[in-house]
N, C-alpha and C. Protein backbone atom coordinates (compact mmCIF):
# COMPACT_ATOMS: atom_id res chain seq x y z
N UNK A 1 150.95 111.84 137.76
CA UNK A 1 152.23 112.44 138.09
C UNK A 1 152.65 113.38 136.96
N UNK A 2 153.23 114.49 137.48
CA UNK A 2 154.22 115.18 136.35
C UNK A 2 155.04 114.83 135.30
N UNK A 3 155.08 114.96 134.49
CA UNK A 3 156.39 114.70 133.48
C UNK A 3 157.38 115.96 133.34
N UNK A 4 158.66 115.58 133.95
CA UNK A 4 159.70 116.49 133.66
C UNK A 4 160.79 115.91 132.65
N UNK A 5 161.04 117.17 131.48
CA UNK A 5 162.15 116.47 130.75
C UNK A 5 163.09 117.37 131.00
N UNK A 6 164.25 116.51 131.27
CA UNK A 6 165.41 116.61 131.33
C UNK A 6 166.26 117.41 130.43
N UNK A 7 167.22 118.48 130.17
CA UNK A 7 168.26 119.02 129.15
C UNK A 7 169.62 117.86 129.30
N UNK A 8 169.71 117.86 128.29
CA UNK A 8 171.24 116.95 127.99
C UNK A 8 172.23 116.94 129.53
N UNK A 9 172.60 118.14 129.27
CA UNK A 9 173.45 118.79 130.78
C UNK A 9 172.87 118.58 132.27
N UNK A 10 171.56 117.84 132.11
CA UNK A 10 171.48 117.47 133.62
C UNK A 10 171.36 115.74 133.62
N UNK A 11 171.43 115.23 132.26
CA UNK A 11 171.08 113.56 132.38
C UNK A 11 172.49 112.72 133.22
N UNK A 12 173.76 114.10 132.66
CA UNK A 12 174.49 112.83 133.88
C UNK A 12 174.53 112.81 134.60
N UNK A 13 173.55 113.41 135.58
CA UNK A 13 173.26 113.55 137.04
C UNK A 13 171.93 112.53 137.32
N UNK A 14 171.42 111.94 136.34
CA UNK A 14 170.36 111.19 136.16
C UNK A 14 170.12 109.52 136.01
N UNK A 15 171.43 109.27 135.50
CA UNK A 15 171.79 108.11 135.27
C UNK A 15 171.13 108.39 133.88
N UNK A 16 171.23 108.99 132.69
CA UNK A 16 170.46 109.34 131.16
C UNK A 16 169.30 109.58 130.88
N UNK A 17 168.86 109.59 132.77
CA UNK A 17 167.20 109.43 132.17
C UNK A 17 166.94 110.90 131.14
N UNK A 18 166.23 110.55 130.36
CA UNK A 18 165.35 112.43 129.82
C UNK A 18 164.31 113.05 129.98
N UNK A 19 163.84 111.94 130.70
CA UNK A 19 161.96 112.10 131.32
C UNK A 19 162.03 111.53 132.27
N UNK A 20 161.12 112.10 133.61
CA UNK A 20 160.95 111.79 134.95
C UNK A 20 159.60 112.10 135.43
N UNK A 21 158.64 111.04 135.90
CA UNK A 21 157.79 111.45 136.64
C UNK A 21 157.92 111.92 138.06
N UNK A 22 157.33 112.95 138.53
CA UNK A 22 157.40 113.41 139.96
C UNK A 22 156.29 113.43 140.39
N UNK A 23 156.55 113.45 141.37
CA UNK A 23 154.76 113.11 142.46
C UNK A 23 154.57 114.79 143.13
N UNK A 24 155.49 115.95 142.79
CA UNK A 24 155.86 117.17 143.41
C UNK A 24 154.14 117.86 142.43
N UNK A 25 153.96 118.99 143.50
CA UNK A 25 152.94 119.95 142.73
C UNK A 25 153.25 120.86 142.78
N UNK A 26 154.44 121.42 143.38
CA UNK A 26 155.19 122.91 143.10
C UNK A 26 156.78 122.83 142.53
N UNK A 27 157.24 123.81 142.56
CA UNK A 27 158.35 124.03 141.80
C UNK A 27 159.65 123.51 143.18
N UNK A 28 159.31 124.10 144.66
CA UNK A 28 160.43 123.43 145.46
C UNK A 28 160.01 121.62 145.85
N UNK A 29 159.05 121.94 145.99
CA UNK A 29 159.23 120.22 146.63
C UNK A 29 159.91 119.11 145.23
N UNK A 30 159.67 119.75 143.75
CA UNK A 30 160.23 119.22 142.91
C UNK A 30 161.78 119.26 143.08
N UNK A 31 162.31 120.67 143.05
CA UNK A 31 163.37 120.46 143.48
C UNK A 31 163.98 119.50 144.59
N UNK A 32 163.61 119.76 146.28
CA UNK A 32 163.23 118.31 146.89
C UNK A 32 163.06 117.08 146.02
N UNK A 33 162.61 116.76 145.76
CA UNK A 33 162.11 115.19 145.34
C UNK A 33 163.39 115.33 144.29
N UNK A 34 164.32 115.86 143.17
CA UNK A 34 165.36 115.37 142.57
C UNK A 34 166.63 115.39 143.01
N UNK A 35 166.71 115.82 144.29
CA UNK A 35 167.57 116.09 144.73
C UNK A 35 167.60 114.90 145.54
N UNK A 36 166.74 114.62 146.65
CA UNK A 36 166.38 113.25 146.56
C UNK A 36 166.88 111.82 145.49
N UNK A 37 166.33 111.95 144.98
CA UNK A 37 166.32 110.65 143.84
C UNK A 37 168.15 110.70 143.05
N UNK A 38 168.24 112.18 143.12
CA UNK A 38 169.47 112.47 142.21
C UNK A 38 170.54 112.83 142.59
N UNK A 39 171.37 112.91 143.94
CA UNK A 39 171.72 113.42 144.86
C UNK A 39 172.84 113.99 143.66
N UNK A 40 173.36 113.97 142.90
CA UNK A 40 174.19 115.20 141.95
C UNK A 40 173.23 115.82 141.47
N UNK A 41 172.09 116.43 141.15
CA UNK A 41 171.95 117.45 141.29
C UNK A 41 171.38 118.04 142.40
N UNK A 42 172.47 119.52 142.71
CA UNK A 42 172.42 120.60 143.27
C UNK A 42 172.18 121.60 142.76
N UNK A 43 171.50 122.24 144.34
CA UNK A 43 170.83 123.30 143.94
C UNK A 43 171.86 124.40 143.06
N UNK A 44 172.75 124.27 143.36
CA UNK A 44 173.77 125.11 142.03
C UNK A 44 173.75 124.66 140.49
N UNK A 45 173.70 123.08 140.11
CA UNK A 45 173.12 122.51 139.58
C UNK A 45 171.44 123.04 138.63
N UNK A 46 170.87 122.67 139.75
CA UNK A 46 169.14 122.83 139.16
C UNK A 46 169.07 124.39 139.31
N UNK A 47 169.50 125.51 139.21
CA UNK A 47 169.48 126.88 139.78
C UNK A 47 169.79 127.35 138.49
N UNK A 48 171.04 126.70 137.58
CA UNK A 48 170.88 127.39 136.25
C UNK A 48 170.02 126.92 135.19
N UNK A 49 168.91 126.42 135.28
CA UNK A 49 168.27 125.54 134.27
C UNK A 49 166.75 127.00 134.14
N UNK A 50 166.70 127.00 132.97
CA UNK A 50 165.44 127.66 132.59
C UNK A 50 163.83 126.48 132.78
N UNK A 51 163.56 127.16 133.31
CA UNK A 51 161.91 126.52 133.74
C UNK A 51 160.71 126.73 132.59
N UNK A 52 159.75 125.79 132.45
CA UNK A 52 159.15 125.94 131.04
C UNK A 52 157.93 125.05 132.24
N UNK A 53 156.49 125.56 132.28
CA UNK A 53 155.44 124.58 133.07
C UNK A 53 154.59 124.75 132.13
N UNK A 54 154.44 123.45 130.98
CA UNK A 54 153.08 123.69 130.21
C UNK A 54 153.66 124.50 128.81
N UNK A 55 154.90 124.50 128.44
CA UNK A 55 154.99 125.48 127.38
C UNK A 55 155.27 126.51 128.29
N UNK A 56 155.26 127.49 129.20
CA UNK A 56 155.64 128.39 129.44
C UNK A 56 156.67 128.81 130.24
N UNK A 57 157.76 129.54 130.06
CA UNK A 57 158.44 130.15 130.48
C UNK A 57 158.26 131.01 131.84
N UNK A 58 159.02 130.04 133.18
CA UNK A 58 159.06 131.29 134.39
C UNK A 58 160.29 131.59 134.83
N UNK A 59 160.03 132.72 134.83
CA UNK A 59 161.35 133.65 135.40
C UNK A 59 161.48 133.55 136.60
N UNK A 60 160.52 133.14 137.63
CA UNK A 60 160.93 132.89 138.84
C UNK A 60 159.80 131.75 139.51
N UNK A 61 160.15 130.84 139.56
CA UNK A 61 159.36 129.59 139.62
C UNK A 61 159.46 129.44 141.26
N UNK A 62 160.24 129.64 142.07
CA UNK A 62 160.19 129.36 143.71
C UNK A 62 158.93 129.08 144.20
N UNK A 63 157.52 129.41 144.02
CA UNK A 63 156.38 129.21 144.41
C UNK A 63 155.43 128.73 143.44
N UNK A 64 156.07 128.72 142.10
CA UNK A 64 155.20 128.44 140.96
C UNK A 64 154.63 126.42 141.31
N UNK A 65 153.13 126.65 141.19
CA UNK A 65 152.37 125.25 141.21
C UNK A 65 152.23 125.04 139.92
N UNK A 66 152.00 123.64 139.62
CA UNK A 66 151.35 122.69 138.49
C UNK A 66 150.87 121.24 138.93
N UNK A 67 149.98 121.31 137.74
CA UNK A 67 148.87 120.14 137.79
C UNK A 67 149.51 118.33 137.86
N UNK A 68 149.04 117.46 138.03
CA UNK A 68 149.45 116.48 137.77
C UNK A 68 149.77 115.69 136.88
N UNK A 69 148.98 116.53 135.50
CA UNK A 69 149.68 116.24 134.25
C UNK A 69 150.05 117.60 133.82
N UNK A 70 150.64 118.10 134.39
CA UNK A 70 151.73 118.99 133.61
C UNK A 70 153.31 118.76 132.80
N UNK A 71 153.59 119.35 132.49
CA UNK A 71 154.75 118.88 131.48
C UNK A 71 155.86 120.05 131.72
């Protein structure tokens, strides 16, 4: 599974978590799946957060895939 970490500003939508595994291999079904699990965050919510897959920076992640150990 993925490891996603969390920014401060979305853990109280998390119950504190700061790390989350996801079972997602793209960038929406992730969205899906926390929205799911997290029902405060919204997509207005998860929409201002900068995206980082692997160390890198995407400017527009909507279709962007990653591996199962990605970070």
């Amino acid at each position: 599974m993925a490891r996603l970490t969390l920014p401060a500003d979305l853990q109280r939508h998390t119950d504190g978590q700061a790390k989350v595994a996801v079972a997602a291999c793209n960038y929406r079904d992730l969205v899906r799946e926390l929205r799911q699990r997290f029902p405060g965050l919204t997509d207005e919510v998860i929409g201002k957060q900068a995206i980082a897959i692997d160390g890198v920076i995407i400017q527009t992640p909507l279709l962007e895939a990653f591996h199962e150990n990605s970070e």
